[in-house]
Protein backbone atom coordinates (compact mmCIF):
# COMPACT_ATOMS: atom_id res chain seq x y z
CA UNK A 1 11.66 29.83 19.48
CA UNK A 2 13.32 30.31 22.97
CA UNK A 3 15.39 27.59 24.50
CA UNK A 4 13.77 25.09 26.71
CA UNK A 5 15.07 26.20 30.59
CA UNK A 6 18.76 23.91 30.95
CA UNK A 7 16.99 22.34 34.06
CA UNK A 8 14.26 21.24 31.78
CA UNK A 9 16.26 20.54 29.26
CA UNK A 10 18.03 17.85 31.89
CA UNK A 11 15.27 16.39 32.90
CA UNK A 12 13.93 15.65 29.55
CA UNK A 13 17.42 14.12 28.80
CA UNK A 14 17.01 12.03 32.03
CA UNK A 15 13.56 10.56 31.38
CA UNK A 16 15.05 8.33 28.47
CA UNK A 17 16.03 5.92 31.46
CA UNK A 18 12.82 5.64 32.64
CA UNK A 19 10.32 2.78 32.51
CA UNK A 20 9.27 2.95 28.42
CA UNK A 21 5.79 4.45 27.91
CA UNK A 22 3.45 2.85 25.53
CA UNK A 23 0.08 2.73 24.10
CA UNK A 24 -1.98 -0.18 25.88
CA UNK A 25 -2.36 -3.18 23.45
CA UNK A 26 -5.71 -4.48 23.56
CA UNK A 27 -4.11 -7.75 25.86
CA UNK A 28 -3.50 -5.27 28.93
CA UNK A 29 -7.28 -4.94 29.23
CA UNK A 30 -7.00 -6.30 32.67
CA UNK A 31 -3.81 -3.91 33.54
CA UNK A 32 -6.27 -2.07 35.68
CA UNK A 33 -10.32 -2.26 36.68
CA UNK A 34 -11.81 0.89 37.67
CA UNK A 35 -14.96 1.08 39.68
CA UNK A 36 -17.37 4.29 41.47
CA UNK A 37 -17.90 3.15 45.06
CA UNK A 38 -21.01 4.49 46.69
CA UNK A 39 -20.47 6.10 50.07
CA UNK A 40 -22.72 8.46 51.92
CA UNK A 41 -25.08 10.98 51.89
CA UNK A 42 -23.69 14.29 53.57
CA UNK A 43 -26.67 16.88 55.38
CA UNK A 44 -25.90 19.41 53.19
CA UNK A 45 -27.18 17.07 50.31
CA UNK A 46 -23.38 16.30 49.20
CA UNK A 47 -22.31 12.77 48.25
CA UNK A 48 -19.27 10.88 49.26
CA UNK A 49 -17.65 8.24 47.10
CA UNK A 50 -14.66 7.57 45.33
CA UNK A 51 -13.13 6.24 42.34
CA UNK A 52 -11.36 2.72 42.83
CA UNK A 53 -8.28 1.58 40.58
CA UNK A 54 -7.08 -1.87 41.66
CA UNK A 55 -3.96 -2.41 39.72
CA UNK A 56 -2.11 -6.11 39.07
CA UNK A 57 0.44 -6.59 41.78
CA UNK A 58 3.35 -4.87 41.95
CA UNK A 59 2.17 -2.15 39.62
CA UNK A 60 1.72 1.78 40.15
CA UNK A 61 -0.29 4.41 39.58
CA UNK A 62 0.29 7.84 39.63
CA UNK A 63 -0.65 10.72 42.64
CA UNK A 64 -2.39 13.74 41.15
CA UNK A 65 1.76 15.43 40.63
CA UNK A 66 3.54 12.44 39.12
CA UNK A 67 6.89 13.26 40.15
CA UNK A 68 9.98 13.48 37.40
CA UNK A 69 8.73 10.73 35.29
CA UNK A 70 5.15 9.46 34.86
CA UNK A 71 1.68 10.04 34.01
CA UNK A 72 -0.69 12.47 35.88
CA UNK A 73 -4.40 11.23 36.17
CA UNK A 74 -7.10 13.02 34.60
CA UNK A 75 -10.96 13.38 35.00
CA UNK A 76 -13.85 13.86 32.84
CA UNK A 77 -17.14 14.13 34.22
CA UNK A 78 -18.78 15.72 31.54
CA UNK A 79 -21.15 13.73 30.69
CA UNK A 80 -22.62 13.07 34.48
CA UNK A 81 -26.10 14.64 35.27
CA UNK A 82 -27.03 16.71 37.58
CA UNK A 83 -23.44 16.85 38.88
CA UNK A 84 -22.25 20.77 40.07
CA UNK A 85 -19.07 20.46 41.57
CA UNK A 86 -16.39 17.61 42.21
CA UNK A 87 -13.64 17.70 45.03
CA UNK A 88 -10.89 14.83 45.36
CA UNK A 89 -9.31 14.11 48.81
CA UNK A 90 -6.34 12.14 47.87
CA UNK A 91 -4.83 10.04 50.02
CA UNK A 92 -0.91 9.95 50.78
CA UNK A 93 0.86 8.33 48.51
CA UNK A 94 4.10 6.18 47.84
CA UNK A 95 7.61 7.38 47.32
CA UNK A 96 8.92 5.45 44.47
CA UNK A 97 12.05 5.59 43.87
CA UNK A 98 13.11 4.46 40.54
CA UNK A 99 15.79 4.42 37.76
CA UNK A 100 17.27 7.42 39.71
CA UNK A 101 14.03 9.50 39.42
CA UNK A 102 11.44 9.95 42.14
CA UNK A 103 7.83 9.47 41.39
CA UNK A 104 4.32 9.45 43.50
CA UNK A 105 1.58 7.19 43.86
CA UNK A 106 0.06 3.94 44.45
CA UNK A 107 0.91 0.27 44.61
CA UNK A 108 -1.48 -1.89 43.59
CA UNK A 109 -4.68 0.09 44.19
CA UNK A 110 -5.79 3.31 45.04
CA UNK A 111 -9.22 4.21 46.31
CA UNK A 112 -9.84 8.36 45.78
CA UNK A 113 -12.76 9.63 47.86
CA UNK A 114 -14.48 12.54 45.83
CA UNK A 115 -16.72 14.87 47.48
CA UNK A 116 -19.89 15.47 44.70
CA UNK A 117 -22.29 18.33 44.79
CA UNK A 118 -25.27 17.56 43.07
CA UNK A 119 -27.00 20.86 41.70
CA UNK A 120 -30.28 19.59 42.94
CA UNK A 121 -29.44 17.51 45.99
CA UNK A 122 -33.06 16.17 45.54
CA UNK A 123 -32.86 14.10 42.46
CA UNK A 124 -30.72 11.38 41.52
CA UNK A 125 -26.81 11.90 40.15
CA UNK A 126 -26.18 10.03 37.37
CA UNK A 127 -22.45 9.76 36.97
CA UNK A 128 -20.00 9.26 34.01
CA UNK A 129 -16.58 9.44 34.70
CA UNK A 130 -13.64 9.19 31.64
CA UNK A 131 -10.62 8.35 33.35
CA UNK A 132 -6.98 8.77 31.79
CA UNK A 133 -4.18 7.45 34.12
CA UNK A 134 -0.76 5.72 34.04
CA UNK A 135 -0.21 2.12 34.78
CA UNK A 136 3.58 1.14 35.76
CA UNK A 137 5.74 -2.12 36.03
CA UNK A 138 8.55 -2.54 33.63
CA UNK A 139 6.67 -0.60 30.87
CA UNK A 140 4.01 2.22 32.00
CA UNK A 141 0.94 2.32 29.89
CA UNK A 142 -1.81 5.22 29.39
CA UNK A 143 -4.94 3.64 30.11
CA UNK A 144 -8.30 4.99 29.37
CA UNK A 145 -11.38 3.97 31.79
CA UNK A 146 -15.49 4.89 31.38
CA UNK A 147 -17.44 4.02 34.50
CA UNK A 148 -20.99 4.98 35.31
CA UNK A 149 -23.35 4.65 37.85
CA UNK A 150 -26.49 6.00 39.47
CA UNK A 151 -26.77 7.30 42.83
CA UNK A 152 -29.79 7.66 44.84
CA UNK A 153 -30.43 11.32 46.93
CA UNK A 154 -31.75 8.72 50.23
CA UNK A 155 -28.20 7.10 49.93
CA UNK A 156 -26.88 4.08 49.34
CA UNK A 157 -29.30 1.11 50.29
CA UNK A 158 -26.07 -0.76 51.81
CA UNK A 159 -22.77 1.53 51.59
CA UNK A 160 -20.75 -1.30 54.36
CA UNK A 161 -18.09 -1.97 52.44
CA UNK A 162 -17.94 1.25 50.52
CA UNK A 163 -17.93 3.46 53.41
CA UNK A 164 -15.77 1.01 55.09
CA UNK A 165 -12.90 1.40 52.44
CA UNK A 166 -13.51 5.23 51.65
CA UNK A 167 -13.41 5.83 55.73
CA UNK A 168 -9.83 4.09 55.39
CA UNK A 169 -8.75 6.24 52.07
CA UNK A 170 -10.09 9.68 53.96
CA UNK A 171 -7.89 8.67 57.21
CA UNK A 172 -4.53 8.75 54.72
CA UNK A 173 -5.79 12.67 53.14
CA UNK A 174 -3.01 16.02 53.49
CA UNK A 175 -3.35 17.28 56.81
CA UNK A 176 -4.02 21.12 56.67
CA UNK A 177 -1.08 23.33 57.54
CA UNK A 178 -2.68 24.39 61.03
CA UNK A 179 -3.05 20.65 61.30
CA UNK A 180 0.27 19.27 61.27
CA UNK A 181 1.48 21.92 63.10
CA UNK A 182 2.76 24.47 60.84
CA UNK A 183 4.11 27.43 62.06
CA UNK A 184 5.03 29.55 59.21
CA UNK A 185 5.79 29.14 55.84
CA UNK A 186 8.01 31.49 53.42
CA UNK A 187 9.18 31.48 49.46
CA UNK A 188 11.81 33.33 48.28
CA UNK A 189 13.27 33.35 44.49
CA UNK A 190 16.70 34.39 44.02
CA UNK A 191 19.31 33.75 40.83
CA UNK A 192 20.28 30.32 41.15
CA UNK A 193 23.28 27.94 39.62
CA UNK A 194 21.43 28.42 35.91
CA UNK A 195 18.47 30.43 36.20
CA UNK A 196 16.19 31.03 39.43
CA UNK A 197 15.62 29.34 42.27
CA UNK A 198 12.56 29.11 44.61
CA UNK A 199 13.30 28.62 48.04
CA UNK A 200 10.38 27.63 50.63
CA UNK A 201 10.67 27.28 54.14
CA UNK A 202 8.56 25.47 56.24
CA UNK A 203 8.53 25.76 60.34
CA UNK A 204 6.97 23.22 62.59
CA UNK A 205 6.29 23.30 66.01
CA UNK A 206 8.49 20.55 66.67
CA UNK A 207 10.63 18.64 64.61
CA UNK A 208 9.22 16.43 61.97
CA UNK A 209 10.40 13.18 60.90
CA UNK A 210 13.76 13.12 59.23
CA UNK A 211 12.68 12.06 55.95
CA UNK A 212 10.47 14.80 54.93
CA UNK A 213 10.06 15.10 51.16
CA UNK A 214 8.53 18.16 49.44
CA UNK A 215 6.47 18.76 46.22
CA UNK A 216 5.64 22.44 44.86
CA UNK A 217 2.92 23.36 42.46
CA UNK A 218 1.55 26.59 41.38
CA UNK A 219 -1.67 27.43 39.77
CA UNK A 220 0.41 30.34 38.28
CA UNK A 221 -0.34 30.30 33.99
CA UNK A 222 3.24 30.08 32.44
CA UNK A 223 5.50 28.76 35.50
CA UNK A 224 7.60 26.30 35.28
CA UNK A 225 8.86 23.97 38.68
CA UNK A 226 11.58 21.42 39.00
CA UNK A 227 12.15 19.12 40.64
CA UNK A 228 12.46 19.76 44.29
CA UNK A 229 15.43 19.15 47.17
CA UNK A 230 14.64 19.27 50.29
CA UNK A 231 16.51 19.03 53.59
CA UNK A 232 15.63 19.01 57.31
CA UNK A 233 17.11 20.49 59.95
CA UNK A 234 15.30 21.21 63.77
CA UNK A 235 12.22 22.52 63.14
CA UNK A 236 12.77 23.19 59.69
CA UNK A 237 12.27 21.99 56.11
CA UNK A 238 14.21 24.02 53.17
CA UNK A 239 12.69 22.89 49.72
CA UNK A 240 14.40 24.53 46.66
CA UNK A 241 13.71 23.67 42.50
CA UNK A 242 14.62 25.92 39.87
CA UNK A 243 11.88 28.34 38.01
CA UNK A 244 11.22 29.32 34.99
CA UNK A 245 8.52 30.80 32.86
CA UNK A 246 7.51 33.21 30.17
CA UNK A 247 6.77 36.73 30.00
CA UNK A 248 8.64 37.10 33.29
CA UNK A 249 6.98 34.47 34.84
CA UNK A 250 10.30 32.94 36.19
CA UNK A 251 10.98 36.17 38.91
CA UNK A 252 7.43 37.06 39.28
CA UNK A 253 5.65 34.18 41.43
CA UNK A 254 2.46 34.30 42.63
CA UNK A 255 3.00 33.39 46.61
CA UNK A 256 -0.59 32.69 47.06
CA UNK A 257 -0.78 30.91 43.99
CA UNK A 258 1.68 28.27 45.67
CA UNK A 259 1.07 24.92 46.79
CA UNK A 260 3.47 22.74 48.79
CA UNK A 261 3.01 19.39 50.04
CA UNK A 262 5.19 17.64 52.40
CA UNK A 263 5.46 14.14 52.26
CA UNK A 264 6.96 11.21 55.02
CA UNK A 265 6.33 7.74 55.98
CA UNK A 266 3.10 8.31 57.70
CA UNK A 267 1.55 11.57 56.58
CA UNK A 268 1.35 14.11 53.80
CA UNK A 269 0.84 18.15 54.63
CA UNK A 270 -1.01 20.39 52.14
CA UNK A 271 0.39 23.63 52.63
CA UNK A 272 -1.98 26.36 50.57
CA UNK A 273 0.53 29.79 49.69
CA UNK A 274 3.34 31.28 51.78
CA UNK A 275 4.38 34.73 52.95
CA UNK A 276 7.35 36.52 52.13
CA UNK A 277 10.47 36.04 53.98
CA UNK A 278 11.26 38.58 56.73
């Protein structure tokens, strides 16, 4: 068996002062409600909802990349009918700052919109969503949700107060690259203090806020990210996190495979792949 990557190996050591994790007793029931809000009816035949967690105050839930400690959400929509395709636009969430770890998410509630594509935008959808997601106070708990609901292809008879809140979630989503004002983005990956080291560089046009905070993922089979550091200077935002993978996964990184968001106080950047440096 090959040994886990040091920096992995750390952080693994570091999660035993986090928040404890524990199986929900049957009392924390009411640790979380879940609910499918009905939105609108796109002209394409598309649907426009969103999955609402309201949370007991002070609690958290978790962004779709927890951070260094914490749950990530997951979806099952299995057992929905006539239900093609499913797109969450998450909104931007929380730094949290805890226990010397950073995580991401939500205080007190989240509402996710969710683009659905019905397969015939004609007849009804009849949705069943199994939800999986982490609760945290003091102690973070895995809670399991089923919700269901039918919607009609004419649309919500009155979507006020749905549309109203999804509206608010959708104003909060990444901002594409072009968006924010991206001018060029590059990733390098060079031998690092134990290991390797991916380096990504992101230009503005102008300077962005000074606390800019940066989260990498890859859709790469086998690679491994850290957690990230990131530092602004001018017009530019250095992330770095060690690498590592298997099969030589840890030198060989898909750049277009890459997926950086930056994060501040009032907006979140979704940054799809990056070019070479040079």
């Amino acid at each position: 068996m090959r040994p886990l990557p040091a920096q992995l190996a750390l952080g693994l050591a570091a999660l035993a002062a986090a928040p404890a994790f524990a199986d929900p007793p049957s009392a924390a029931a009411d640790a979380a409600t879940v609910a499918l809000i009905d939105g609108w009816r796109e002209a394409d035949g598309s649907r426009v909802a969103a999955i609402e967690i309201t949370l007991a105050p002070g609690s958290h839930t978790y962004w779709r990349v927890p951070g260094e400690a914490g749950i990530p959400p997951s979806f099952d929509w299995s057992s929905s009918e006539n239900l093609r395709a499913v797109r969450y636009e998450w909104p931007r969430p929380e730094i949290i700052d805890s226990y010397g770890m950073r995580s991401f998410g939500y205080v007190g509630s989240l509402v996710l919109p969710v683009l659905l594509t019905p397969k015939d935008p004609a007849a009804p959808l009849e949705l069943a969503l199994a939800l999986s997601f982490g609760v945290c106070d003091d102690i973070c708990m895995q809670e399991e949700r089923r919700v269901a609901t039918r919607l009609a292809p004419e649309g919500a008879a009155d979507a006020g107060a749905g549309r109203a809140r999804i509206a608010a979630a959708l104003a909060e989503r990444a901002r594409s690259a072009s968006e924010a004002g991206v001018a060029r983005v590059t990733c390098a990956v060079a031998p690092g203090t134990d290991g390797y080291e991916l380096t990504a560089t992101v230009t503005f046009d102008d300077p962005p806020a000074a606390r800019q905070v940066a989260v990498v993922e890859s859709s790469q089979p086998g690679l491994w990210i850290g957690a990230v550091e990131s530092d602004t200077e001018g017009r530019t935002l250095v992330a770095r996190a060690p690498i590592a993978g298997t099969a030589g996964a840890g030198t060989m990184v898909g750049r277009q495979d890459l997926r950086l968001t930056v994060l501040d106080d009032t907006r979140a950047i979704d940054i799809r792949g990056c070019q070479a440096p040079g």
